[in-house]
Every structure is written in C-alpha cells, then in structure tokens.
Protein backbone atom coordinates (compact mmCIF):
# COMPACT_ATOMS: atom_id res chain seq x y z
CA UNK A 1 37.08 -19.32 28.29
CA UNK A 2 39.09 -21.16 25.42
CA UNK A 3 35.70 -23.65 25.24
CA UNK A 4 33.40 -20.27 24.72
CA UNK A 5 35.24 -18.59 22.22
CA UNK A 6 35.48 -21.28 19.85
CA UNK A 7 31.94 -22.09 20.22
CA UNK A 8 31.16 -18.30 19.62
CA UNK A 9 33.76 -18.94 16.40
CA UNK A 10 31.88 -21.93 15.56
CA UNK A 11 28.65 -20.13 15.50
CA UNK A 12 29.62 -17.56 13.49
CA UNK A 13 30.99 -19.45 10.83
CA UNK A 14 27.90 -21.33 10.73
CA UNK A 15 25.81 -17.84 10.25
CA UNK A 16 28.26 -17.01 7.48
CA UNK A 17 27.61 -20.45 5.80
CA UNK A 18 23.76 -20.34 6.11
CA UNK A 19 23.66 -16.89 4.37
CA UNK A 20 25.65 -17.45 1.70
CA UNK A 21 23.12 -20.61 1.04
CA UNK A 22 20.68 -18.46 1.31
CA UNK A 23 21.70 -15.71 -0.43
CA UNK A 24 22.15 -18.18 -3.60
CA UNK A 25 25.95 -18.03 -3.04
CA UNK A 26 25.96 -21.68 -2.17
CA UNK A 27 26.25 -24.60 -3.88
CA UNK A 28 25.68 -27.85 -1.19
CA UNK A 29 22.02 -27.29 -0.96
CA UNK A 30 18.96 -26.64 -2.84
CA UNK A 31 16.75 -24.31 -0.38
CA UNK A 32 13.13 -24.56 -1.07
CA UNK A 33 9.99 -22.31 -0.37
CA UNK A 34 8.06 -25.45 -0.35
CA UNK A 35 6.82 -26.37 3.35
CA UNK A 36 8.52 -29.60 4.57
CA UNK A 37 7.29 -32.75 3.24
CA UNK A 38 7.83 -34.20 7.15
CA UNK A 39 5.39 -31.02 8.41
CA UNK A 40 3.11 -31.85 5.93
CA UNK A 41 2.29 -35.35 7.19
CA UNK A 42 3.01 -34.47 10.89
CA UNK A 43 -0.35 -32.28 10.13
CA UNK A 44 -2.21 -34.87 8.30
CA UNK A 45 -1.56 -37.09 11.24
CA UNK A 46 -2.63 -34.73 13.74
CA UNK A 47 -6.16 -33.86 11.84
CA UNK A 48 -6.52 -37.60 11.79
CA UNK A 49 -5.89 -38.10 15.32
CA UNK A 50 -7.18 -34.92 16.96
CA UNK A 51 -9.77 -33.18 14.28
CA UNK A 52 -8.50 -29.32 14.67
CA UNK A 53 -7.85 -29.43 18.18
CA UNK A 54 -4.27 -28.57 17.96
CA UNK A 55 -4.65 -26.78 14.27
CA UNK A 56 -6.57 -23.67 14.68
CA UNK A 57 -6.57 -19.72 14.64
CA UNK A 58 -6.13 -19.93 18.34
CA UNK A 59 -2.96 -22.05 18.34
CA UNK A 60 0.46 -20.37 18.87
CA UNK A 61 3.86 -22.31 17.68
CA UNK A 62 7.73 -21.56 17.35
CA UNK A 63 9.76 -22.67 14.79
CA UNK A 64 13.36 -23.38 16.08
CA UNK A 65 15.91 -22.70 12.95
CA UNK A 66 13.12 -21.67 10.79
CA UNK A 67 15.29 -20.68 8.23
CA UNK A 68 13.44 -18.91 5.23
CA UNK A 69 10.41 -19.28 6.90
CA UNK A 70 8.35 -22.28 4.49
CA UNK A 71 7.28 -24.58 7.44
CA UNK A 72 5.60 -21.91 9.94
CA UNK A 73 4.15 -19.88 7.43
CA UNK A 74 2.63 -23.28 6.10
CA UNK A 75 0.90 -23.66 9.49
CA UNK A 76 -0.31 -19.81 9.65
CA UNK A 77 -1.42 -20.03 5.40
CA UNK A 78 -3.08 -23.54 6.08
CA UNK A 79 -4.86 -23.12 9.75
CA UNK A 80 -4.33 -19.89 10.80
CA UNK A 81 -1.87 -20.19 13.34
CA UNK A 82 -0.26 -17.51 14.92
CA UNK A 83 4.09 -18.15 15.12
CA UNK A 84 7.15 -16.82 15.73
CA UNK A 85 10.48 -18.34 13.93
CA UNK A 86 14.18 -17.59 14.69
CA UNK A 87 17.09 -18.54 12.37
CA UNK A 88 20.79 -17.40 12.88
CA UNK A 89 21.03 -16.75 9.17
CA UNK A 90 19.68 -13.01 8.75
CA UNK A 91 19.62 -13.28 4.93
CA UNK A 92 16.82 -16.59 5.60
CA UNK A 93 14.95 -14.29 8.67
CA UNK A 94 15.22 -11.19 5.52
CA UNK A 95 13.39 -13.72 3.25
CA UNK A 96 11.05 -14.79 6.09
CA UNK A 97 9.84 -11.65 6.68
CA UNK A 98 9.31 -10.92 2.84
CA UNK A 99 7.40 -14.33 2.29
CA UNK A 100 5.39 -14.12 4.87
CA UNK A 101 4.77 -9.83 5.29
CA UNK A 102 0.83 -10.78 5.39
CA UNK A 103 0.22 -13.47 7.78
CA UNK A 104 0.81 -13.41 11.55
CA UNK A 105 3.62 -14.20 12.12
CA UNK A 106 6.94 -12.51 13.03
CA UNK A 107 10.57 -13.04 12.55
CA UNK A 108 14.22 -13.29 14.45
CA UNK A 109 17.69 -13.57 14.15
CA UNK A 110 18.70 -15.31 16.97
CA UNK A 111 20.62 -18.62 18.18
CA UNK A 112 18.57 -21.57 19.50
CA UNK A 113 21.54 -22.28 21.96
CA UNK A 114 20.12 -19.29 23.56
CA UNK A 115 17.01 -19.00 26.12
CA UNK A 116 13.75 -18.81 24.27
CA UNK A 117 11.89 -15.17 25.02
CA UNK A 118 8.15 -16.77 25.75
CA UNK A 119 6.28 -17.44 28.67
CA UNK A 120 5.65 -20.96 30.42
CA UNK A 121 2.89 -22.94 28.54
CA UNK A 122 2.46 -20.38 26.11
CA UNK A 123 2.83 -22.62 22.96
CA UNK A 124 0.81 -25.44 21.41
CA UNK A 125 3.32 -26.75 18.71
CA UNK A 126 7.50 -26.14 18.70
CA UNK A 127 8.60 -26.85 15.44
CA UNK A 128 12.75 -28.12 15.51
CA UNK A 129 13.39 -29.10 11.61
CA UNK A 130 16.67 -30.15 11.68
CA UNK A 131 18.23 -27.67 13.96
CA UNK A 132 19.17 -28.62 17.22
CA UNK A 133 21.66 -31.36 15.68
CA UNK A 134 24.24 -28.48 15.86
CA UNK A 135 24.22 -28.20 19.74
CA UNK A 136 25.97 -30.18 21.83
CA UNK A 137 24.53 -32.37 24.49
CA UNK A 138 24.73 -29.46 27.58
CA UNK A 139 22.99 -26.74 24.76
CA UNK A 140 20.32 -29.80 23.45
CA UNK A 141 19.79 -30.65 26.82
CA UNK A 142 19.14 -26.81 27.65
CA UNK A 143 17.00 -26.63 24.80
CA UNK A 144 14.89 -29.54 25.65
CA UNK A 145 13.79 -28.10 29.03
CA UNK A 146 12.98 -24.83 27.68
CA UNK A 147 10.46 -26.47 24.60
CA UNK A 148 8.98 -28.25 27.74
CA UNK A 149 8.77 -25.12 29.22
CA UNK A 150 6.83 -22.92 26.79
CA UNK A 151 4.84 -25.99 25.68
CA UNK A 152 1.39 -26.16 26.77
CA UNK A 153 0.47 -29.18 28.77
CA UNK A 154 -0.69 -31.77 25.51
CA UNK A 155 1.29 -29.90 23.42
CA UNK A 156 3.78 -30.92 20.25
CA UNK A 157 7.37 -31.10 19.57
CA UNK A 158 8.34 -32.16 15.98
CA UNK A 159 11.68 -32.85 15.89
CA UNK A 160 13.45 -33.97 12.72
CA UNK A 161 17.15 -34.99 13.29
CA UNK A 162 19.95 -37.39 11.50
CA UNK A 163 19.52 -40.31 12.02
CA UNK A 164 22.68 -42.81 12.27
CA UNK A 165 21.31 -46.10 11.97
CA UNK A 166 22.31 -47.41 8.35
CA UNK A 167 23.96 -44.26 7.38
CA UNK A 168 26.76 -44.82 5.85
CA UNK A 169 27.64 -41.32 5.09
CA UNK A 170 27.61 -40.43 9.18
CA UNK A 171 29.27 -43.08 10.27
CA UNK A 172 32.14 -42.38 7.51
CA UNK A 173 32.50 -38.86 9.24
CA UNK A 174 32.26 -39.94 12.55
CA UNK A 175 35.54 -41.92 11.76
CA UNK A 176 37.06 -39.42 10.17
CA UNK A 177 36.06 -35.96 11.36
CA UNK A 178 35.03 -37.04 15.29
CA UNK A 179 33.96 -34.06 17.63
CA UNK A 180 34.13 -33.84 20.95
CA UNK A 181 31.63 -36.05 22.67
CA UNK A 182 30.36 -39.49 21.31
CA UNK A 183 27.95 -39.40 17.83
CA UNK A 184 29.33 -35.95 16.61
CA UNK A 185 31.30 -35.38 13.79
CA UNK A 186 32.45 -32.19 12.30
CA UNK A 187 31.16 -31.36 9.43
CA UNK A 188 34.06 -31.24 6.49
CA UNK A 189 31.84 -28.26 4.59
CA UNK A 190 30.25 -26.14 6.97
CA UNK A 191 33.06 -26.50 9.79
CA UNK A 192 30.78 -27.00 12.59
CA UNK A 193 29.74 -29.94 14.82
CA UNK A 194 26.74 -31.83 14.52
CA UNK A 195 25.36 -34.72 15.86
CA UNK A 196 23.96 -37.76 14.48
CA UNK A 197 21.07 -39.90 17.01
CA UNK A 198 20.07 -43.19 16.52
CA UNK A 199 16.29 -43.75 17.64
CA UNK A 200 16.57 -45.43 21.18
CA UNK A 201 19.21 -42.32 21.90
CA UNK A 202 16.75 -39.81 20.92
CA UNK A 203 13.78 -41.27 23.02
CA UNK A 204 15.68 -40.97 25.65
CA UNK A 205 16.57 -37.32 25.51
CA UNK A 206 13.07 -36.25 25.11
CA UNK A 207 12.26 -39.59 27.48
CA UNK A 208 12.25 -36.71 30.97
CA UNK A 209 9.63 -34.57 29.08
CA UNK A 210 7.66 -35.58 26.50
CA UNK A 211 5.91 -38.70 25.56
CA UNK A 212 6.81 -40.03 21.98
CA UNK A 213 3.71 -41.15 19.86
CA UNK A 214 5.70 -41.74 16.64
CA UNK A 215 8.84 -41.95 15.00
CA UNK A 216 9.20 -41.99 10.94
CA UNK A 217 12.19 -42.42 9.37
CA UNK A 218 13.60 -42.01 5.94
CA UNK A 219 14.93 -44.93 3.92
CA UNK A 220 18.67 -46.00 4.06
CA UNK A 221 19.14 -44.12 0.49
CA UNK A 222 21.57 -47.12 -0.60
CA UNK A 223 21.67 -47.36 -4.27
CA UNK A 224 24.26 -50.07 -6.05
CA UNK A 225 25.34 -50.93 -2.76
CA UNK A 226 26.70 -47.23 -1.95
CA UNK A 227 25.50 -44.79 0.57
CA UNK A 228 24.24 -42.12 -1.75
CA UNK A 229 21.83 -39.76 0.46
CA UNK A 230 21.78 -39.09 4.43
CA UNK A 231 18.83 -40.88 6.67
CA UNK A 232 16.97 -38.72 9.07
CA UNK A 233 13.73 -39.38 11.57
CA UNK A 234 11.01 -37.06 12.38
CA UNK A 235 9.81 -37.55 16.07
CA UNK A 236 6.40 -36.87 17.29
CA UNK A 237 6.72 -35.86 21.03
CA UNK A 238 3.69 -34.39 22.78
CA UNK A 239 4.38 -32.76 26.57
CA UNK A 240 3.60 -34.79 29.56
C-alpha cells in the first residue's frame, strides 16, 4: 500500500510539473509545436523502405505521452492518418485539442502506466517519444505487452528513450540521486524517477515482441571536455 501511494504521489507531481511547462510557467524546457526531428526521419525512412504502405489515410496510430500534440498531428497533417494521443498533463491534451480541432484525431488525459482502451491489432504505428522512461520496469514491462497488443501484425513502435552510454549527465545522477532498481535516478527537478537504457538493455526489452530494424542515436554532446547536453536513441521496432 505504502509502494502505491507514493507512486500515485509521484504521478501527480509529475502532472503538476508538465502543466506548469506547458502552461509557460516553466523554465527547464523549451516546448515546441514543431513535430519531432526523430519522427520526421523515422517517416522518411519508412517511405524509403515501404513506399506508403504504413503512411496512409487508412493507417491508425497512438501517441503514448503525446504531450501538446506536434508529433501525431504531423502524421494526420502529412499522410492522413487517423490517431489518438494521451498525455497526463491536461494543459498539453487542452493545447492538443486546440492545435489540432480540424484533423482526425482525438485527445486524452490519461497515464500510460495504465491499460490502453483499443482493441487487439487495431494500430499500425505506436508512437512512445520519450515517455515510458518514467515507468519502472513492472509498468514498462506492462506497457510493452499492451503496444504488442494493439499493434497490427508488421506494425511500428518508435521509441525514443535516454540513452546512458557516454552520458555524463545520467551517470552523474545515477550516483547521486539513485532510484529504486538499477539505471534509474530521480530526477533533482521534476522529483520523479526515470530511467536511463543503454542500447543492448533496450533490445532486450522489446527483444520478446518486436523485431528491431534500427537504432539512431544522438551524439555524446561533449563540448571542452564537459558533458553539456543529454544523449538519447530512437528505436525502430516493428511487431513480430
């Protein structure tokens, strides 16, 4: 009981940070309406690979911690896809729902800790932009079996996650702010655990479900010798 309430405490205080950021109260980061520039290739990459197979009209995808909304209502402005995004930060789902009033999509507040309301193979993309790195490994784990679960047979998972090789930054907080299971820190602004993969850990938690075509990371952002920026890696994972 002790275990649930502080996660409920947790997530709450993570809601409260996320809308002040997005209500412009913030100051740690700069929110954009741009899409992603991760999405962006992810979808040059798949046109490349695949023509319009899996970007079409026809095509339904989720975007897990959508926040304000920028990377699914780039997939419904640029192919017509049809989406759904959830975001525990009602002021981003408010903003969401402004942005994107016109296209088809539609918009919740909601954890992604919590089951996902779609039917089995009902999805062709699941979009996870640097969101599930606040569960911890039961709630990831969780997670993972219910993207493979709405995922169409062939379809995608982009998943972009920290990424702890060469980071100095995460390593620094790992030492000095450790959480409760191995690779999570918590987080000395926001207050709430998150966890930090490195590559061969993160193939291996997608390793029961999906099959990983490619994974692009970010450079090591060292600049005079000093950490100055964190590293992430954006995982393209297609269900087996």
């Amino acid at each position: 009981m002790i275990a649930w309430c502080n996660q409920i405490a947790m997530k709450k205080k993570g809601a409260g940070f996320w809308n002040n950021e997005y209500g412009k109260k913030g100051a740690h980061l700069a929110i954009s309406i741009e899409p992603g520039e991760d999405l962006v290739k992810f979808t040059r990459w798949l046109e490349r690979e695949y023509k319009r197979a899996y970007l079409n009209p026809l095509v339904a995808a989720i975007d897990l911690g959508c926040g304000n909304g920028r990377n699914i209502q780039y997939l419904a402005e640029t192919y017509g896809i049809r989406g759904w995004g959830v975001d525990i930060s009602s002021t981003a789902i408010a903003q969401a729902r402004a942005h994107a009033a016109d296209l088809p999509l539609r918009f919740s507040v909601g954890s992604i800790a919590d089951p996902i309301t779609c039917p089995d193979a009902s999805q062709t993309i699941v979009l996870d932009m640097m969101a599930s790195h606040f569960l911890n490994k039961e709630e990831r784990e969780a997670l993972r079996a219910e993207v493979a679960r709405i995922l169409k047979p062939g379809g995608w998972y982009l998943l972009k996650t920290f990424l702890l090789d060469g980071d100095l930054h995460a390593e620094r907080m790992l030492r000095q702010n450790p959480g409760s299971e191995p690779g999570t820190y918590i987080h000395p602004e926001i207050g709430v655990a998150e966890h930090v993969f490195t590559e061969p850990e993160i193939i291996e938690e997608l390793g029961e479900h999906f099959f990983v075509h490619k994974v692009t990371k970010s450079h090591s952002h060292m600049k005079n010798g000093q950490a100055f920026k964190r590293r992430s890696m954006c995982v393209y994972a297609q269900r087996v």
